[in-house]
Protein backbone atom coordinates (compact mmCIF):
# COMPACT_ATOMS: atom_id res chain seq x y z
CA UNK A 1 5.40 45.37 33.21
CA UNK A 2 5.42 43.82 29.95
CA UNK A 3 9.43 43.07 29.73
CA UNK A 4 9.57 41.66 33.35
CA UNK A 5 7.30 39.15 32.63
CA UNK A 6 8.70 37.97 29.30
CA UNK A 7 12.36 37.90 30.85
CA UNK A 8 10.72 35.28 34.01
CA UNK A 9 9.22 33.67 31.56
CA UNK A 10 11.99 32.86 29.18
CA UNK A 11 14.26 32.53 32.65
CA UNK A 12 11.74 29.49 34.21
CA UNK A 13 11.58 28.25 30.24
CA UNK A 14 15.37 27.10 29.91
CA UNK A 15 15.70 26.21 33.72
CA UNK A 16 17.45 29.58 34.84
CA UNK A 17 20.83 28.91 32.38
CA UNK A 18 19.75 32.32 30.41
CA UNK A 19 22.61 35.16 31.48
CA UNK A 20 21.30 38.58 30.55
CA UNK A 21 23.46 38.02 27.09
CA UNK A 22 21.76 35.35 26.12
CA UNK A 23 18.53 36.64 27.51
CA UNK A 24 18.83 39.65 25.37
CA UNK A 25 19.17 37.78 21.92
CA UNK A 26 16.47 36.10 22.95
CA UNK A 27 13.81 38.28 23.85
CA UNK A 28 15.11 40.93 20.77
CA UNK A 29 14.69 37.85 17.88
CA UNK A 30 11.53 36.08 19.10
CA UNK A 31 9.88 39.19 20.20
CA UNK A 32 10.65 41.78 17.46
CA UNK A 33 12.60 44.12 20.28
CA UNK A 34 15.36 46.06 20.05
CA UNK A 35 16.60 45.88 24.26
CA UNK A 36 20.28 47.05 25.19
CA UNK A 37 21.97 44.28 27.06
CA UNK A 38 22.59 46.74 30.09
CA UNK A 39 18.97 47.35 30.36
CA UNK A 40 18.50 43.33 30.73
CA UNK A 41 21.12 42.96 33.21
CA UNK A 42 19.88 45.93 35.22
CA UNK A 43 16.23 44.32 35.80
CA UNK A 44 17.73 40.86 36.03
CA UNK A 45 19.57 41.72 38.75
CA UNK A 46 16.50 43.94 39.74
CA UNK A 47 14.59 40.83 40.11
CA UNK A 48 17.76 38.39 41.72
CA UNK A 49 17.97 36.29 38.11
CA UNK A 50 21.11 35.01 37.95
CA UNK A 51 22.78 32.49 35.01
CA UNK A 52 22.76 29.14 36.96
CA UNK A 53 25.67 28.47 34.94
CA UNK A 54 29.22 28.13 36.61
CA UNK A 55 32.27 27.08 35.09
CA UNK A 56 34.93 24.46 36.32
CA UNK A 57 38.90 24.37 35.56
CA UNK A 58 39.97 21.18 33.75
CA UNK A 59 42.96 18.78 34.14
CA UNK A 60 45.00 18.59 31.31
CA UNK A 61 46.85 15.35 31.08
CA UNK A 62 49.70 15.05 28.98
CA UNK A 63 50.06 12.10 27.03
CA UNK A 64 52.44 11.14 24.38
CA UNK A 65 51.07 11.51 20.67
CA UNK A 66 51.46 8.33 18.25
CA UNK A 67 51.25 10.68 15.29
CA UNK A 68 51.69 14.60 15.05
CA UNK A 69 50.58 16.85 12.34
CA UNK A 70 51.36 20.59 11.96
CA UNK A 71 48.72 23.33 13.16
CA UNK A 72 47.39 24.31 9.60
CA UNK A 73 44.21 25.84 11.41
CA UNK A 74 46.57 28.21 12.96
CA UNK A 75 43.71 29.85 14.69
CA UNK A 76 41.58 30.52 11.46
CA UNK A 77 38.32 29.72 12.50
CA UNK A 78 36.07 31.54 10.47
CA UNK A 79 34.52 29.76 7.52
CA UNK A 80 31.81 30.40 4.71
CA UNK A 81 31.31 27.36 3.20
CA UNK A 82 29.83 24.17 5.43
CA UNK A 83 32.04 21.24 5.74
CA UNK A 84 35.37 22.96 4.97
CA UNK A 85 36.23 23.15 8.51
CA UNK A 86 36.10 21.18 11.03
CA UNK A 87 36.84 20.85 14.46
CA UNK A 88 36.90 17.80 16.88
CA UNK A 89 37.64 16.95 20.39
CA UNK A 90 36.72 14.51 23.44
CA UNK A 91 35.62 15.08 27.05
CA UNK A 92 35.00 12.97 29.86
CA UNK A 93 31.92 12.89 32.07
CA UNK A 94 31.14 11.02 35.30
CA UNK A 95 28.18 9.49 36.69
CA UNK A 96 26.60 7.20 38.85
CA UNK A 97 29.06 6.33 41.74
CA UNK A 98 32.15 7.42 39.73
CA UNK A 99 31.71 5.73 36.32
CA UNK A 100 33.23 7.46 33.35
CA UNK A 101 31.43 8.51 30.15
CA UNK A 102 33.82 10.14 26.93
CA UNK A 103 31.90 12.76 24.58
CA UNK A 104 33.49 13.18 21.09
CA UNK A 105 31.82 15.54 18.79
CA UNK A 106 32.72 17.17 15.30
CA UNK A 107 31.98 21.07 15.38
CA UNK A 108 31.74 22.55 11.87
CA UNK A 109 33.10 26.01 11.81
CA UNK A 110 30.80 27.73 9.15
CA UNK A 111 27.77 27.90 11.64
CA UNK A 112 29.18 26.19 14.68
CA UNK A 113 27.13 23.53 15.16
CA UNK A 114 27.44 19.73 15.73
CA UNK A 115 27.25 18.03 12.90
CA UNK A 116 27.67 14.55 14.43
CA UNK A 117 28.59 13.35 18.15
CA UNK A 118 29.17 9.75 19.78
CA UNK A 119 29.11 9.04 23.59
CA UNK A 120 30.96 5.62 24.92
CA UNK A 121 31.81 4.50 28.10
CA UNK A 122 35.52 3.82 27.19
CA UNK A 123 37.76 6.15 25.64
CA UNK A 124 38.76 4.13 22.35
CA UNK A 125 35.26 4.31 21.49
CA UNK A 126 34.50 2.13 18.56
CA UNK A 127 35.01 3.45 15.05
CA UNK A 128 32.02 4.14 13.07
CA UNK A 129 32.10 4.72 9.42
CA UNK A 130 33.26 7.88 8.28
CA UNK A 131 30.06 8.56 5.60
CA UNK A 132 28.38 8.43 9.38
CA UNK A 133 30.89 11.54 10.63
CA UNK A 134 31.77 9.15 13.55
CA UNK A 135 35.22 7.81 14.50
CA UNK A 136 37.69 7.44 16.84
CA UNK A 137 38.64 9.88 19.54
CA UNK A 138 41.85 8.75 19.46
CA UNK A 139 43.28 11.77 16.91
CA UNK A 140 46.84 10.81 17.62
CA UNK A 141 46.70 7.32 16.43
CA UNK A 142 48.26 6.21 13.09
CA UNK A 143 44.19 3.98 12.99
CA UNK A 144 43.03 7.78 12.86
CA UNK A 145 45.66 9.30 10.54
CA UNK A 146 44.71 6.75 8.02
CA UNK A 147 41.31 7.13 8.30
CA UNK A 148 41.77 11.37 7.56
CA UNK A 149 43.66 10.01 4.30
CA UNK A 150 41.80 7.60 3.29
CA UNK A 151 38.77 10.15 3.22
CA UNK A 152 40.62 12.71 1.69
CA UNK A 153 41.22 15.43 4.73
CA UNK A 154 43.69 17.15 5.91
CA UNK A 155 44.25 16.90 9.65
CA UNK A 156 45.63 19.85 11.32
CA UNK A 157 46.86 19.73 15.07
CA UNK A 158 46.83 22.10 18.33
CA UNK A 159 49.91 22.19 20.27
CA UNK A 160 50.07 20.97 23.40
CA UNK A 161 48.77 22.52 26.28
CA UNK A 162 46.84 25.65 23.90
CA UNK A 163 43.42 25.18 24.46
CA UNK A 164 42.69 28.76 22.49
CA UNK A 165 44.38 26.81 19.12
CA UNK A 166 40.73 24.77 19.47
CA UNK A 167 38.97 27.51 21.05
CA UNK A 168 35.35 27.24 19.56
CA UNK A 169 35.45 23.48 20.48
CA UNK A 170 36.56 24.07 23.88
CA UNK A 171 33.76 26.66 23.96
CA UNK A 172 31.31 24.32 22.91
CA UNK A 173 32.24 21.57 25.90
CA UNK A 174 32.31 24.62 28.48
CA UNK A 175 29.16 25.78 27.48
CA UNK A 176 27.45 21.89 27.13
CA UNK A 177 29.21 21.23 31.12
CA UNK A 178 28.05 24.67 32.31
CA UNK A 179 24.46 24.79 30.84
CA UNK A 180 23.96 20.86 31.14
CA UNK A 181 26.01 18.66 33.16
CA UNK A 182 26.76 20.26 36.18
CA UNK A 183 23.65 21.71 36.84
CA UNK A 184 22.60 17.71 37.55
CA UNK A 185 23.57 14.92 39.10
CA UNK A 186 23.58 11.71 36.80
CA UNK A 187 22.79 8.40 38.13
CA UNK A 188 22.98 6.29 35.29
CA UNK A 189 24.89 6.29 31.73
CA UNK A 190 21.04 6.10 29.93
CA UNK A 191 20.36 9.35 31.80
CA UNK A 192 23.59 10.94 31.04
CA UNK A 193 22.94 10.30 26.96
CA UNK A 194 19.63 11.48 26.77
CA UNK A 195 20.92 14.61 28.69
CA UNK A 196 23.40 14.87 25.97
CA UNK A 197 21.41 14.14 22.82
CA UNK A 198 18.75 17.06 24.43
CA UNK A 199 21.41 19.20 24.75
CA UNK A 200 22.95 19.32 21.64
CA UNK A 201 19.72 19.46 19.62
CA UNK A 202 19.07 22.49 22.12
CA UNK A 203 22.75 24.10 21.37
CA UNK A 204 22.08 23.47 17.38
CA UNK A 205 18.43 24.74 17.06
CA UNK A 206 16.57 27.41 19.62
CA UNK A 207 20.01 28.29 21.48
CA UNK A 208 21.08 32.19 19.91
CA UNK A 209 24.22 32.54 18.44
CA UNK A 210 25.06 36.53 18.18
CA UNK A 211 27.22 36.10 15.66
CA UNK A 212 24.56 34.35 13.01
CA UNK A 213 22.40 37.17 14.26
């Protein structure tokens, strides 16, 4: 059958991270079809094709907040127009025998893709200029604050301990861990960046969004 061998296909292509979701925007946009989601899980599970993906808990760890800013977002996180919104966050990865790696990347909400990511191997990763879309993933800091105003933006906070009040950037590091990191195991920090910078250009140009149809 036809379908069976296009869903193994596209299943071996992206190393098995395809759920039957993601497998059905696929197959419908690159091969003309119109297949029901239910129909793709059904012979997925037919044929024992299961998402590699699985998700871990994170640790929050409080910290106390050099400066605080209201939530203007308030959970508004559609947008029409690129570059009005943005959304930024960090995230720590391990590798090699325990060593620590910090991911900070600037999400834009029109389209939801990354419009500009830095990896360092300590977490007051050095500032880059702004005209670059790179700084410091210290957002609490009165260095960062300044920055924002210098440039002209208006910096709007989460409260702590609400993940949903940055809820497509979460997304975007579960999906990045789940899809990505710990599907490997990382020996060195050069391994762990290329994994990252393949990655993202993966999550901003073949990877399906069903909402951008």
């Amino acid at each position: 059958m036809k379908l069976i061998s296009l869903i193994k296909n596209a299943y071996e292509e992206k190393n098995g991270i395809l759920g039957y979701r993601q497998m059905t925007i696929k197959l419908n946009r690159e091969y003309n079809l119109k297949l029901n989601h239910k129909r793709i899980y059904r012979l997925m599970h037919i044929l024992n094709l299961k998402s590699v993906c699985r998700r871990k808990r994170k640790n929050h760890i409080r910290s106390t907040p050099e400066i605080t800013a209201d939530n203007i977002l308030n959970r508004k996180f559609e947008s029409n127009k690129f570059g009005e919104k943005w959304l930024t966050d960090v995230t720590g990865m391990k590798y090699g025998l325990g060593d620590k790696a910090y991911l900070s990347a600037i999400l834009d909400l029109s389209d939801k893709s990354i419009v500009s990511f830095v990896l360092g191997t300590i977490m007051n990763l050095c500032l880059k200029p702004l005209i670059l879309l790179i700084w410091s993933t210290q957002m609490s800091s009165q260095f960062f604050k300044k920055k924002l105003d210098d440039a002209g933006m208006i910096q709007s906070m989460s409260r702590v301990s609400r993940c949903i009040d940055n809820g497509p950037m979460e997304s975007f590091w579960g999906m990045l861990k789940s899809e990505m990191y710990y599907l490997r195991k990382v020996n060195t920090y050069s391994e762990l960046e290329t994994a990252v910078i393949e990655y993202i250009d993966y999550y901003n140009n073949p990877r399906y969004q069903k909402r951008l149809k």
